[in-house]
Protein backbone atom coordinates (compact mmCIF):
# COMPACT_ATOMS: atom_id res chain seq x y z
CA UNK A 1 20.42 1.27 0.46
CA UNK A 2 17.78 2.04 3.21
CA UNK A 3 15.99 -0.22 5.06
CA UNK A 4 12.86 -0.36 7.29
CA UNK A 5 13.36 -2.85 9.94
CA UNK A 6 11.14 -4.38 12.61
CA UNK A 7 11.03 -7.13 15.02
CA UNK A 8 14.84 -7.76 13.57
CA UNK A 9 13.64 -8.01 9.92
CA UNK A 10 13.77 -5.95 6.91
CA UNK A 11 9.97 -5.42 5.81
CA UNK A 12 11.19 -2.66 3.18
CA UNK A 13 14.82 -1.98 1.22
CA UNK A 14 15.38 0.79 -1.47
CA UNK A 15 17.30 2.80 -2.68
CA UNK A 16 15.12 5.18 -4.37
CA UNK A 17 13.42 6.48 -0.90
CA UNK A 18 12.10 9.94 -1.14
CA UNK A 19 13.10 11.93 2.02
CA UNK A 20 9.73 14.37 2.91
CA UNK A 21 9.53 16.22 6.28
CA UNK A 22 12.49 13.70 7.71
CA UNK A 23 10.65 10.54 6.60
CA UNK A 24 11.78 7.97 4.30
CA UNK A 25 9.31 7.12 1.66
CA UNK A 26 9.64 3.90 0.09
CA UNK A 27 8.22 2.54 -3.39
CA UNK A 28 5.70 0.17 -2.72
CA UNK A 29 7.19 -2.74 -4.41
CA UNK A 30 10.40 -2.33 -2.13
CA UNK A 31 8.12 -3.68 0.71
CA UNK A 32 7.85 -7.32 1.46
CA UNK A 33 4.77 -9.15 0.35
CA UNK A 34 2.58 -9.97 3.09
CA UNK A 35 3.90 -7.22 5.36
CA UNK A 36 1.28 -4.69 5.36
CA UNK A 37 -2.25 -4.93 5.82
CA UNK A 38 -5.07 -2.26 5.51
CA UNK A 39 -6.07 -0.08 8.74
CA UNK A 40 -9.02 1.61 8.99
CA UNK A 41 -7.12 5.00 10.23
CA UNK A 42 -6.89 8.34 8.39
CA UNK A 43 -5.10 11.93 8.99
CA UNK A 44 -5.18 15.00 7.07
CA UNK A 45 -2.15 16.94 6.24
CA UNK A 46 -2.88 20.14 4.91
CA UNK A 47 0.06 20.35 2.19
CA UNK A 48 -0.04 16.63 1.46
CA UNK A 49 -3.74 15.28 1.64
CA UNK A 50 -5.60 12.35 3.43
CA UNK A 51 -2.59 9.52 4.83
CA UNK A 52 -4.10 6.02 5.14
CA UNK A 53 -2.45 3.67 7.11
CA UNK A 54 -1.16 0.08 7.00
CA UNK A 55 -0.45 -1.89 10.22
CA UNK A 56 2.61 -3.95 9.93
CA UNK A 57 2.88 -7.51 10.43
CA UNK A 58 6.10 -9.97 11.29
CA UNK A 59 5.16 -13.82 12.25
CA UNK A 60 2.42 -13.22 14.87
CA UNK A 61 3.37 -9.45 15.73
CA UNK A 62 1.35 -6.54 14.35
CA UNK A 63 2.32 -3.15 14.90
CA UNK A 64 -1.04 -1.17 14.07
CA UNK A 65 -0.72 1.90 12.02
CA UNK A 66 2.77 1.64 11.37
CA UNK A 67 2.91 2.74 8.26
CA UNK A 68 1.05 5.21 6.16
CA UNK A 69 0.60 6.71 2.87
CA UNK A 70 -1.12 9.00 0.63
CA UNK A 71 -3.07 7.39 -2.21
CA UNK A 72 -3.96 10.73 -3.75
CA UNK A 73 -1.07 13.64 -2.55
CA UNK A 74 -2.12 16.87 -3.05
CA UNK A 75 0.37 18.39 -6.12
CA UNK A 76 2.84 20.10 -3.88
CA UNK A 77 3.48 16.39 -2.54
CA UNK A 78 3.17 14.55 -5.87
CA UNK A 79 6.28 12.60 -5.60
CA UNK A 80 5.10 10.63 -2.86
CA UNK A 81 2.33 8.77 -4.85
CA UNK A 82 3.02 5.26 -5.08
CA UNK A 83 5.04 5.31 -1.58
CA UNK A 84 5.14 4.63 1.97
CA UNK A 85 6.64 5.41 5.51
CA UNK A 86 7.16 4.29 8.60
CA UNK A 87 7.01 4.80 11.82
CA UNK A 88 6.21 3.91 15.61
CA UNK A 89 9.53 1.71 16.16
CA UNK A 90 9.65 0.43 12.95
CA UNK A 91 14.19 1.76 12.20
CA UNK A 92 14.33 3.09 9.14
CA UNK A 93 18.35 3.88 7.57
């Protein structure tokens, strides 16, 4: 099982993660309700498409843009669809 952990608390456990590029992407509804909330931040890969980010919050800590995903991959990254990864000290293993 894989687990994203922050602030000492699994936000996200799965054990149907796709691995892409080193990064653990996890099915949406392995994340915790209430866990992510909508950023305003974008980024362009050219093989995958346009990432949108979440930032990631635990009690009263928020860890902006922690988390990203692509709501319409590009085909050559279609099995990332419905998924999301983290990152900036958010442990993920």
């Amino acid at each position: 099982m894989i687990k994203a952990i922050w602030k000492g608390e699994t936000i996200a456990e799965s054990d149907k993660t796709v691995v892409v590029e080193g990064n653990h992407y996890f099915p949406l509804e392995s994340v915790k309700p209430g866990v992510l909330n909508p950023s305003s931040r974008t980024s362009v890969c050219p093989w995958k498409g346009t990432a949108e980010y979440y930032s990631v919050q635990v009690g009263e800590s928020e860890n902006r843009d922690a988390a990203w995903y692509y709501a319409d991959p590009k085909p050559a990254a279609a099995e990332i669809a419905g998924r999301v990864a983290f990152w900036k000290g958010v442990e993920v293993g």
